[in-house]
N, C-alpha and C. Protein backbone atom coordinates (compact mmCIF):
# COMPACT_ATOMS: atom_id res chain seq x y z
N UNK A 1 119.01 168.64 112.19
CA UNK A 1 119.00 168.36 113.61
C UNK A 1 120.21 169.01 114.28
N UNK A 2 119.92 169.98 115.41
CA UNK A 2 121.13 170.53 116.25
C UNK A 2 121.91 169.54 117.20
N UNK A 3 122.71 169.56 117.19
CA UNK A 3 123.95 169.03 119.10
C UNK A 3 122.99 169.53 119.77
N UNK A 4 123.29 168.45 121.02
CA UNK A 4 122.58 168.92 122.08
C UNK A 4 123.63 169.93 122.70
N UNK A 5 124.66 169.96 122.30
CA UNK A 5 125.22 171.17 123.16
C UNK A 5 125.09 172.85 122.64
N UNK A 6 124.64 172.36 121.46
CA UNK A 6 124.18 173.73 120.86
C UNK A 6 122.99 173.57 121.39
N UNK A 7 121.81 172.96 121.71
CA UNK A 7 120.44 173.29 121.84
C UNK A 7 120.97 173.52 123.06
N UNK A 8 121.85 173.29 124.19
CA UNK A 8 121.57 173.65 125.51
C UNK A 8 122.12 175.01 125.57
N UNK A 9 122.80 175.76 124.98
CA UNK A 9 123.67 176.28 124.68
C UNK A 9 122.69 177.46 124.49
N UNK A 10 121.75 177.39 123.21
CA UNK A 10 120.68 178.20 122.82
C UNK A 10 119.62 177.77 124.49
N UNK A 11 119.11 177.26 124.91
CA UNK A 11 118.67 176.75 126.25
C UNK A 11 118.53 177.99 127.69
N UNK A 12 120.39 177.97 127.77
CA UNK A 12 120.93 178.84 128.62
C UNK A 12 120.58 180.22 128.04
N UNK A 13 120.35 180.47 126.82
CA UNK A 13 119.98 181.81 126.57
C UNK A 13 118.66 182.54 126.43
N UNK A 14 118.01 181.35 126.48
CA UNK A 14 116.36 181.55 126.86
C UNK A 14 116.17 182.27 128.25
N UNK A 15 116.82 181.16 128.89
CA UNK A 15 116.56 181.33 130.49
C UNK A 15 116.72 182.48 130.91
N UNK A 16 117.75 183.58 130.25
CA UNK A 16 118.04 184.59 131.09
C UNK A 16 116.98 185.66 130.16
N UNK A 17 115.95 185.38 129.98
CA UNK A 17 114.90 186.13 129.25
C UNK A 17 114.09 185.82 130.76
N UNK A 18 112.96 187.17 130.77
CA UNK A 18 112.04 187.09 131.46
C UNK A 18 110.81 186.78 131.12
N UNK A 19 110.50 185.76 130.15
CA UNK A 19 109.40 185.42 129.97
C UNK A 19 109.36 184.09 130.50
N UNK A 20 107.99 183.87 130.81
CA UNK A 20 107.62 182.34 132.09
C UNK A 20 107.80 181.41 130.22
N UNK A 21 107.04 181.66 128.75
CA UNK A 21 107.53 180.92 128.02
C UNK A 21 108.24 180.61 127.85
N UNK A 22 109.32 181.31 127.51
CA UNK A 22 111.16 181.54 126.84
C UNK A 22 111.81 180.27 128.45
N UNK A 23 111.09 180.34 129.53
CA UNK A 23 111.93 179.66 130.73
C UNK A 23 111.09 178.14 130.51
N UNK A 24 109.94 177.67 130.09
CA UNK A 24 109.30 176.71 129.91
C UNK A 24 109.88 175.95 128.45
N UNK A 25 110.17 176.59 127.47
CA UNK A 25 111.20 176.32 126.19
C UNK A 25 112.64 175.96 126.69
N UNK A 26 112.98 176.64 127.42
CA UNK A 26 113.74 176.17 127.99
C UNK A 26 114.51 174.68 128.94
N UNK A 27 113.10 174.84 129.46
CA UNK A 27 113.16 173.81 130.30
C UNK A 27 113.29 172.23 129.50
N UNK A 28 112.33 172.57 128.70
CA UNK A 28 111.88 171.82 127.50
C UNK A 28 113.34 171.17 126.88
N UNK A 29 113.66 171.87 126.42
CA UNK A 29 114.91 171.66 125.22
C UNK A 29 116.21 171.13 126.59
N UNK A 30 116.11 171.49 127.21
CA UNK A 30 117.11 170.95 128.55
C UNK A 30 116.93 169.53 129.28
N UNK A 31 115.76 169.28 129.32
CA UNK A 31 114.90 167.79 129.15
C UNK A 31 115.96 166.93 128.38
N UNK A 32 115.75 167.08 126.92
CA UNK A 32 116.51 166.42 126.35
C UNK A 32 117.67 166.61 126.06
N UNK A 33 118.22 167.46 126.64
CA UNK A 33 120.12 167.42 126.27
C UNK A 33 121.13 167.15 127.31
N UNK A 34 119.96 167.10 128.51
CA UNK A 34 120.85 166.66 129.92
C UNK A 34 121.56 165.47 129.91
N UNK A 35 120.77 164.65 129.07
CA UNK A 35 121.70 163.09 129.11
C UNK A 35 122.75 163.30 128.46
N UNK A 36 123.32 164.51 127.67
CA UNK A 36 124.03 164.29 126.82
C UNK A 36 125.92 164.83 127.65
N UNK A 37 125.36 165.86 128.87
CA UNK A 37 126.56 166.55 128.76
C UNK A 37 126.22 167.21 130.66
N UNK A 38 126.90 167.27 131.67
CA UNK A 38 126.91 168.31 132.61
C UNK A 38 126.51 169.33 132.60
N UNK A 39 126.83 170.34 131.53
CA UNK A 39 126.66 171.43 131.72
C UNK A 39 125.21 171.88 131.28
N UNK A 40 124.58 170.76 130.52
CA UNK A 40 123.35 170.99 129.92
C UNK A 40 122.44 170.12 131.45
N UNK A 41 122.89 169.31 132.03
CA UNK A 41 122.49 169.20 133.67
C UNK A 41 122.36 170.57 134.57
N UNK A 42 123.51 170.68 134.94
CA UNK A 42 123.63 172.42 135.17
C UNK A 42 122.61 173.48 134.59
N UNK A 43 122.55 173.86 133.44
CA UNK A 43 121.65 174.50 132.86
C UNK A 43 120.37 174.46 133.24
N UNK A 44 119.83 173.02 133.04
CA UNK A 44 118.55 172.58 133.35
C UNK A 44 118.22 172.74 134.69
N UNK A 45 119.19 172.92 136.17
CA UNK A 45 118.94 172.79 137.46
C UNK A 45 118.64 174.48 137.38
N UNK A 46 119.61 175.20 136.44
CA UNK A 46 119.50 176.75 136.50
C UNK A 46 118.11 176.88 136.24
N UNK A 47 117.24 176.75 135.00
CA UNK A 47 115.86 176.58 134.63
C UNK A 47 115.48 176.04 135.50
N UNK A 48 114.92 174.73 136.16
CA UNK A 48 114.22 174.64 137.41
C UNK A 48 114.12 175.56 138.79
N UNK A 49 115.17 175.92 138.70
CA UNK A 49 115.43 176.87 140.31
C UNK A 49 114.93 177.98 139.75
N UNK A 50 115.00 178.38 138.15
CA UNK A 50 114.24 179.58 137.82
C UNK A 50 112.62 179.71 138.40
N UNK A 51 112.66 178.56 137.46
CA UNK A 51 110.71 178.17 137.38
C UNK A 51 110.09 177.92 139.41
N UNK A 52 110.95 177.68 139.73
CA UNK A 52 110.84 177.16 141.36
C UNK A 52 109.37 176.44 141.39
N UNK A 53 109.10 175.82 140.90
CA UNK A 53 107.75 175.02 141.08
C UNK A 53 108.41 173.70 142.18
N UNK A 54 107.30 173.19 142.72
CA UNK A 54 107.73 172.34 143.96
C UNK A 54 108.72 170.87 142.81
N UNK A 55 107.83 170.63 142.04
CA UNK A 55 108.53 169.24 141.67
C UNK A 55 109.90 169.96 141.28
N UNK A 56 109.92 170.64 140.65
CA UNK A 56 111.16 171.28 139.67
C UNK A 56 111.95 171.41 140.72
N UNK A 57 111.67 172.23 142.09
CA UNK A 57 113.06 172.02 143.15
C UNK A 57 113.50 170.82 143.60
N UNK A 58 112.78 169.40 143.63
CA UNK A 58 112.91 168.61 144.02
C UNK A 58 114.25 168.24 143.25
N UNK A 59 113.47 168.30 141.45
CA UNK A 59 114.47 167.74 140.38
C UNK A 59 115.80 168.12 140.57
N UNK A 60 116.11 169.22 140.37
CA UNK A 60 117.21 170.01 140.51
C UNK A 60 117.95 169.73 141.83
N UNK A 61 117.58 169.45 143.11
CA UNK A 61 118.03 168.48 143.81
C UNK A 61 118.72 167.98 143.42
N UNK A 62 117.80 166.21 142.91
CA UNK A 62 118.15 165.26 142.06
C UNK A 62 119.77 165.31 141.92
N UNK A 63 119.31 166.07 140.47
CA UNK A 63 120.35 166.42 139.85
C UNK A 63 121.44 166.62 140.11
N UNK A 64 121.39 167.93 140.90
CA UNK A 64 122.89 168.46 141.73
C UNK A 64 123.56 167.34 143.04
N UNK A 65 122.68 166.87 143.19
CA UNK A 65 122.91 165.74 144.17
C UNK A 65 123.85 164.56 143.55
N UNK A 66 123.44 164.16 142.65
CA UNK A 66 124.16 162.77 141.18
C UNK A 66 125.22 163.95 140.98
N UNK A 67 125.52 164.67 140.17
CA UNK A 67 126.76 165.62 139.66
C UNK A 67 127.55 166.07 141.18
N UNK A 68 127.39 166.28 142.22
CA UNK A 68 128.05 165.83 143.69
C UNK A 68 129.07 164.94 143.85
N UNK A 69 128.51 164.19 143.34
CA UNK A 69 128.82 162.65 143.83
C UNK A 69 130.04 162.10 143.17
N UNK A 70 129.98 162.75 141.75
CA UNK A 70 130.63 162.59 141.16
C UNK A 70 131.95 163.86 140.99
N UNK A 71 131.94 164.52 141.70
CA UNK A 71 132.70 165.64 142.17
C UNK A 71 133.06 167.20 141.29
N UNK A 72 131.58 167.17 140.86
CA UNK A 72 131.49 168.29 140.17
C UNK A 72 131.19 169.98 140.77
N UNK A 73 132.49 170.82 141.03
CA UNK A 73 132.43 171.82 141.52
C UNK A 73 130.83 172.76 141.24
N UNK A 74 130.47 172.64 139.64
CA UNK A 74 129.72 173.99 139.70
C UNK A 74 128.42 172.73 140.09
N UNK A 75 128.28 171.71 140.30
CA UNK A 75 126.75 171.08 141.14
C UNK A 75 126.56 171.28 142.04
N UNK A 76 128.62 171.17 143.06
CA UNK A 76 128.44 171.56 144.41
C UNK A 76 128.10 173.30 145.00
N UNK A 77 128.21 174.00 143.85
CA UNK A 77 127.84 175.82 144.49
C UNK A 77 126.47 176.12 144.56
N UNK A 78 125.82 174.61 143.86
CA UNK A 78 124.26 175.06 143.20
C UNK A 78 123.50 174.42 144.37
N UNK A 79 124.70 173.18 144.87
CA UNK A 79 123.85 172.57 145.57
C UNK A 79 123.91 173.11 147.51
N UNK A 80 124.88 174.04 147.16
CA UNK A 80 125.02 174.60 148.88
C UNK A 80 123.93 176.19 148.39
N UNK A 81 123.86 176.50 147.41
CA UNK A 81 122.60 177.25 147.20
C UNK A 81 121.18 176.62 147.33
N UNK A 82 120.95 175.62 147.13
CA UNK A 82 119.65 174.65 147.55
C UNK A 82 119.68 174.64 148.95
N UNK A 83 120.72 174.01 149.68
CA UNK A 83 120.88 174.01 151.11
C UNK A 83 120.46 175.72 151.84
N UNK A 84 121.33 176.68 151.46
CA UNK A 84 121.23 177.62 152.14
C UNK A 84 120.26 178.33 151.79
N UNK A 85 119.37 178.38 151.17
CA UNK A 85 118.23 179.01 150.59
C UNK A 85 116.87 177.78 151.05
N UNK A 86 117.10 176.59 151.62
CA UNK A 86 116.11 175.86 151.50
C UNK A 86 114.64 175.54 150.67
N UNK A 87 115.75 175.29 149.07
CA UNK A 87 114.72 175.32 147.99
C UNK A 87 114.46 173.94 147.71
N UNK A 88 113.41 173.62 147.80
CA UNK A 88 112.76 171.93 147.76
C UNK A 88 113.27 171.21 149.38
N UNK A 89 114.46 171.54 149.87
CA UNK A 89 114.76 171.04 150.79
C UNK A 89 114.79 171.80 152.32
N UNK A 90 114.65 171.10 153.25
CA UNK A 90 114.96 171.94 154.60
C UNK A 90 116.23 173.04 154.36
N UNK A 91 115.94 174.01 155.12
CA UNK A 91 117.20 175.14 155.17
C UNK A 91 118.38 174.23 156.15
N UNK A 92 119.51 174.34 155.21
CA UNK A 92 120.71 173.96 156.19
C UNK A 92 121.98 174.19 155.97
N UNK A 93 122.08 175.20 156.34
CA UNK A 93 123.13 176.39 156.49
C UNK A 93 124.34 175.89 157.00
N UNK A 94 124.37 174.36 157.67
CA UNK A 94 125.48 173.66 158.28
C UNK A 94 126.10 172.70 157.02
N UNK A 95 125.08 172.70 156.38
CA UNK A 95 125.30 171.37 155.20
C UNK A 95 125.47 172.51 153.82
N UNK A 96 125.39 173.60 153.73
CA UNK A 96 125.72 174.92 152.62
C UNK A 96 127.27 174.70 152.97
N UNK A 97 127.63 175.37 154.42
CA UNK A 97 129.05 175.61 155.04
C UNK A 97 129.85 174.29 154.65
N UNK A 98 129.51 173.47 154.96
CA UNK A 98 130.60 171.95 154.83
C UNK A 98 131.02 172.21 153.48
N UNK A 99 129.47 172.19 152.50
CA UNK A 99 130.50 172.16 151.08
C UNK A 99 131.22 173.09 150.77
N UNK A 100 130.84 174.32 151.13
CA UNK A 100 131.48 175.77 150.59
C UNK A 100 132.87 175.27 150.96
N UNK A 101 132.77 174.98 152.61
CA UNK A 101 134.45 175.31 152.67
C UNK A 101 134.84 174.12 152.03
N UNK A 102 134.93 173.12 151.15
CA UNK A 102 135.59 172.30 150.80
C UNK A 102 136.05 172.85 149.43
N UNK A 103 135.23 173.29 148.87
CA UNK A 103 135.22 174.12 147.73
C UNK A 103 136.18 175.49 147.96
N UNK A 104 136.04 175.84 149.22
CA UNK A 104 136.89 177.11 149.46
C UNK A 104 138.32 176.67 149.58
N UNK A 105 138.53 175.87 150.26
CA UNK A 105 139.89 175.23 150.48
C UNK A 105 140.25 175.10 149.07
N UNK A 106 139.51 174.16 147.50
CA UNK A 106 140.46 173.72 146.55
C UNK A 106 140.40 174.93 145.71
N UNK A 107 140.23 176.52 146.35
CA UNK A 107 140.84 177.75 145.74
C UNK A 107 139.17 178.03 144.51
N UNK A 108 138.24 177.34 144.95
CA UNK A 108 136.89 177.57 143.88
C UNK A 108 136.14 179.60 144.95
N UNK A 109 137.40 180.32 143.72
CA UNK A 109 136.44 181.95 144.39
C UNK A 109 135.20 182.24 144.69
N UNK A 110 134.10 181.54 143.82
CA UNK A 110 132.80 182.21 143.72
C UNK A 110 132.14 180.80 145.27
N UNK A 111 133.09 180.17 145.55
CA UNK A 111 132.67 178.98 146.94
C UNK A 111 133.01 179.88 147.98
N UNK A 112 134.33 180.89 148.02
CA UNK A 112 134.91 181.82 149.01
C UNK A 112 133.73 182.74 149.40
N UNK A 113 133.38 183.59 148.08
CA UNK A 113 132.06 184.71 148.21
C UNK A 113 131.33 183.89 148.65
N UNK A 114 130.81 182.59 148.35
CA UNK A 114 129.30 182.16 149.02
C UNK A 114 129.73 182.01 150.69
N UNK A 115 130.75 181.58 150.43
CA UNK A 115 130.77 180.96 152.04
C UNK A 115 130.50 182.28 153.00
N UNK A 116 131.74 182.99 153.13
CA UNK A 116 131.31 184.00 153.28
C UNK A 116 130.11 184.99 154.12
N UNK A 117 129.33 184.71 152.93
CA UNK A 117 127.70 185.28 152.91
C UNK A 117 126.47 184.05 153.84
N UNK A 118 127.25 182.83 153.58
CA UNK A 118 126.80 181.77 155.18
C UNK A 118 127.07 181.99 156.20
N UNK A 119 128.21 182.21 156.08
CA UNK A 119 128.91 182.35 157.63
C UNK A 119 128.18 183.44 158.43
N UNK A 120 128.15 184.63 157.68
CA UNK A 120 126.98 185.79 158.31
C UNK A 120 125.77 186.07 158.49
N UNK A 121 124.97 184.93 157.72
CA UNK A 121 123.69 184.43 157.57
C UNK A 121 123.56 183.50 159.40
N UNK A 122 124.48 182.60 159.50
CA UNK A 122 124.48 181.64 160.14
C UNK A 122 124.98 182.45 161.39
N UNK A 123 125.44 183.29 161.58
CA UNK A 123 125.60 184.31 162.80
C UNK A 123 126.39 183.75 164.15
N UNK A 124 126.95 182.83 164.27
CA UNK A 124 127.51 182.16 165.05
C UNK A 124 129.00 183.23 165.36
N UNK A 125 129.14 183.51 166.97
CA UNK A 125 130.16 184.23 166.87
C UNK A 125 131.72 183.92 166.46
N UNK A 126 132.07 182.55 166.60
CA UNK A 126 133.15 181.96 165.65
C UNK A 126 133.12 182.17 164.20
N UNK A 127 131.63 182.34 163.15
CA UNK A 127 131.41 182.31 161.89
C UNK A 127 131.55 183.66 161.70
N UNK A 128 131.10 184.75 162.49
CA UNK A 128 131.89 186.34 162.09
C UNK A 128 133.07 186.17 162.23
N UNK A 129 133.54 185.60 163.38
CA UNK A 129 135.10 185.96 163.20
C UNK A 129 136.26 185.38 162.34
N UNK A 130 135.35 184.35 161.49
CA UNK A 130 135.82 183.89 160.25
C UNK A 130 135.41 184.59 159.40
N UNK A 131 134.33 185.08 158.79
CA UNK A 131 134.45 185.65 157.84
C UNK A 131 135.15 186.80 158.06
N UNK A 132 135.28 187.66 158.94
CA UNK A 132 136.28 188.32 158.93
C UNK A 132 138.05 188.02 158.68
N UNK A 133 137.84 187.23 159.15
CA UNK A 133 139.33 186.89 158.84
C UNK A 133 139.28 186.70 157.19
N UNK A 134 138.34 185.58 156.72
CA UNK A 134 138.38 185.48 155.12
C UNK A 134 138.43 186.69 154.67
N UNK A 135 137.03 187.52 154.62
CA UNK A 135 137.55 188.73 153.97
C UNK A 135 139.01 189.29 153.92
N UNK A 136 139.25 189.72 155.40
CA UNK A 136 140.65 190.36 154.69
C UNK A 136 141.55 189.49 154.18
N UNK A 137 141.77 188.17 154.22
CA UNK A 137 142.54 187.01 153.34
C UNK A 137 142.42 187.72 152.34
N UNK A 138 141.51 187.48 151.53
CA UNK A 138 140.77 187.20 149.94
C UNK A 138 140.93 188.60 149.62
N UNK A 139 140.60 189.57 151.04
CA UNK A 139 141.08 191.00 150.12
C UNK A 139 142.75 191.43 149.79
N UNK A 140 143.51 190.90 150.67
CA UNK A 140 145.20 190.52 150.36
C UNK A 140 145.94 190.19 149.11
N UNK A 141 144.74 189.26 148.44
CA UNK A 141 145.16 188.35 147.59
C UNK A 141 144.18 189.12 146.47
N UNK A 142 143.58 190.44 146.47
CA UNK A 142 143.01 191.37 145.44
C UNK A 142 141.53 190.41 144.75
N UNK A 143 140.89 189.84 146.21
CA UNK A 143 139.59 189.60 145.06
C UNK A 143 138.75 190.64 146.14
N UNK A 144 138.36 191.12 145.19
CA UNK A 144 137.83 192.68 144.86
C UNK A 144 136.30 192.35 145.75
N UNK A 145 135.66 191.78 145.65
CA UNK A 145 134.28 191.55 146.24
C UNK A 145 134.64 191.40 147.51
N UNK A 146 135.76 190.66 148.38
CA UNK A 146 136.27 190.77 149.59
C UNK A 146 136.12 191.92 150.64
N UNK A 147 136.46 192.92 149.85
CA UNK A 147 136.23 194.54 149.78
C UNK A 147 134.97 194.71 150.19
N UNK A 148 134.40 194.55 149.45
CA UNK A 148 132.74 194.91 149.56
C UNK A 148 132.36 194.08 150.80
N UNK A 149 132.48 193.44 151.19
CA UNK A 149 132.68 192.45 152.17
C UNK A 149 132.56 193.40 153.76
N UNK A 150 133.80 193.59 153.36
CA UNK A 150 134.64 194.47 154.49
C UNK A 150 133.65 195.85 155.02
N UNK A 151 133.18 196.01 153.85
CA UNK A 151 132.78 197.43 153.80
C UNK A 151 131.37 197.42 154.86
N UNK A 152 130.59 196.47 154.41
CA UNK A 152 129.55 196.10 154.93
C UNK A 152 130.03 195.51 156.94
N UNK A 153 130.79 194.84 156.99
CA UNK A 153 131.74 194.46 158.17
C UNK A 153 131.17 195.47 158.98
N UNK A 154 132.28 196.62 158.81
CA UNK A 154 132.67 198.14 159.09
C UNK A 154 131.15 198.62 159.15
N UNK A 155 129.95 198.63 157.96
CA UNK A 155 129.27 199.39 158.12
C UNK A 155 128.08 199.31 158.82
N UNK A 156 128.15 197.49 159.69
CA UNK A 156 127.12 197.28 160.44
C UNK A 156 127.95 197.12 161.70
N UNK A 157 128.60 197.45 161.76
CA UNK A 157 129.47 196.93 163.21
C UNK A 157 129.48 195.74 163.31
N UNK A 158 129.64 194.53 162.66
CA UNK A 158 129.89 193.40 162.57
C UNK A 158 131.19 192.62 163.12
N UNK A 159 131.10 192.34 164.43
CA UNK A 159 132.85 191.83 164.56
C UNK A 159 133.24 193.04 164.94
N UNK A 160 133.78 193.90 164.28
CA UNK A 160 134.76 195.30 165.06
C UNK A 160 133.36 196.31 165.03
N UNK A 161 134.51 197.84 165.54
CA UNK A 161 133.38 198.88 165.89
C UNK A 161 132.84 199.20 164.20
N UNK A 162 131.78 199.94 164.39
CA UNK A 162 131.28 200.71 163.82
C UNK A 162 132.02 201.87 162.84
N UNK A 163 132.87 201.82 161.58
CA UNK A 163 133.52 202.48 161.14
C UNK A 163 133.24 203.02 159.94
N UNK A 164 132.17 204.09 159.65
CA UNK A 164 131.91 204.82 158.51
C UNK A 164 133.01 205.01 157.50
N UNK A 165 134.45 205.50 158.03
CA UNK A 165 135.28 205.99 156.88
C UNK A 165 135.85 204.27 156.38
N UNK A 166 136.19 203.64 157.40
CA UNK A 166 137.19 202.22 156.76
C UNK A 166 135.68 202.13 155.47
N UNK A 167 134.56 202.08 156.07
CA UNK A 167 133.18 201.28 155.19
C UNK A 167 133.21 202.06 153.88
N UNK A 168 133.16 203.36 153.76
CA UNK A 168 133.50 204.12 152.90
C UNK A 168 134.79 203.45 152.11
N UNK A 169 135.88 203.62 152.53
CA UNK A 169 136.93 203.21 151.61
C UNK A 169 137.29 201.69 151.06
N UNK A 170 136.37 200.63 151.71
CA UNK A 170 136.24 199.65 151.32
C UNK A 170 135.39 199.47 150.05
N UNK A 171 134.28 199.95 150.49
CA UNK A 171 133.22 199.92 149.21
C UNK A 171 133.79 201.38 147.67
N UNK A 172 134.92 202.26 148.25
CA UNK A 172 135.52 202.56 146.46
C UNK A 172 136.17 201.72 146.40
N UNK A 173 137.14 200.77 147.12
CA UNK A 173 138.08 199.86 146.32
C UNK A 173 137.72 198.95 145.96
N UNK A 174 136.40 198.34 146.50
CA UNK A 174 135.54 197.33 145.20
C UNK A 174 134.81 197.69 144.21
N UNK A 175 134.35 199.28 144.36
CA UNK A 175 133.67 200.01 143.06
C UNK A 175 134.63 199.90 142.21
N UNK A 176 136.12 200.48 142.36
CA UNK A 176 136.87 201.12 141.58
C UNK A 176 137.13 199.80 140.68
N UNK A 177 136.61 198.34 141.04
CA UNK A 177 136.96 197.15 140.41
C UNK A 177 135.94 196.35 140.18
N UNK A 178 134.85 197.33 139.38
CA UNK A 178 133.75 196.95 139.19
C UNK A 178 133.09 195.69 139.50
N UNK A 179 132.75 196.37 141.46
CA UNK A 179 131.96 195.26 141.83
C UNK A 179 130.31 195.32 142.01
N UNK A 180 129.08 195.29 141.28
CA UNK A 180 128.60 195.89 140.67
C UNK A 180 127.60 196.35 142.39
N UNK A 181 127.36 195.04 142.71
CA UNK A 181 126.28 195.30 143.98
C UNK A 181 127.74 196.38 145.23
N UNK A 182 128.47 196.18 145.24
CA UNK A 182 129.23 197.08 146.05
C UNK A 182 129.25 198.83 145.58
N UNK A 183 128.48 198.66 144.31
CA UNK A 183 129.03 200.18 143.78
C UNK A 183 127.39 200.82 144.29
N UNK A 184 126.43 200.09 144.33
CA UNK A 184 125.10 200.08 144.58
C UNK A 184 125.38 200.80 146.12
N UNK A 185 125.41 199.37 146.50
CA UNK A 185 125.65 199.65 148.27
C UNK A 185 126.25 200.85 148.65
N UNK A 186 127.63 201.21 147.76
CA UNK A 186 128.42 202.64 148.01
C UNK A 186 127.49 203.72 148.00
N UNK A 187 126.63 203.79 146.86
CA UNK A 187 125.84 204.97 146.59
C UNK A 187 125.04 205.42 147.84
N UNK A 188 124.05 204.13 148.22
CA UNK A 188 123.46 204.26 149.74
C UNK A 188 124.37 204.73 150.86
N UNK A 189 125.69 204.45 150.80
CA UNK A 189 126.20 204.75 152.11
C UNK A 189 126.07 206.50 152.24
């Protein structure tokens, strides 16, 4: 008989297979190891949001909702991804933002990038002129995706003018720091 943290463990490595089986085995073996541990919670919300079937978004809800509560950072990134994507739940891009920035404030990076990517979703002219400001923060302080950020800023006229070369030199200094969708985006420019 395995740990459930090894079966979730083996679990998480199903999931990132593209087969609808390998994600249903998955799901399966995550069933039973969730009681055991968070991260095998986590896992299992990852497999549901895979599978996106209606009950399964509900679950994963659930889930991230209880691990919330209890003040678990990676429930709260999953769960302002439920919000801002409106998966099982209404879209709410106000209730994504609240958590991000709380998460952004206690220094959680990958809460900075999401927020971010709300704030410009949510289009509010105070929310560009924050993410602008974040970006260049976060690009100050060398997180590299910030960059890519910027680049895009610059390359839609977002907030300031219209600036091909800044957009250009934003998107090599997040290539040059392998940022993978920024090196993409570079190529198109």
């Amino acid at each position: 008989k395995q740990k459930p943290e090894s079966l979730a463990n083996f679990a998480k490595k199903l999931l990132k297979s593209s087969r609808r089986i390998n994600l249903n085995r998955a799901i399966t073996i995550l069933e039973y190891t969730q009681h055991y541990s968070d991260f095998a919670k986590l896992t299992l919300v990852d497999g549901l949001l895979s599978r996106c079937e209606f009950n399964d978004l509900e679950r994963a809800y659930n889930l991230c909702q209880e691990l919330y509560l209890e003040h678990n950072a990676d429930a709260a990134l999953r769960l302002a991804k439920i919000y801002r994507k409106g998966l099982g739940v209404e879209q709410n891009l106000d209730r994504s933002i609240s958590i991000l920035t709380t998460l952004s404030q206690e220094g959680n990076e990958s809460a900075q990038n999401e927020l971010i990517d709300c704030l410009m979703t949510r289009r509010q002219e105070s929310d560009l002129d924050l993410a602008l400001k974040l970006c260049q923060k976060y690009g100050s302080e060398n997180k590299y995706w910030a960059y890519g950020k910027l680049a895009r800023i610059y390359r839609d006229g977002i907030v300031l003018e219209k600036d091909m070369n800044k957009c250009i030199e934003y998107y090599r200094l997040a290539s040059l720091h392998d940022i993978y969708w920024a090196q993409i985006e570079f190529i198109d420019v």
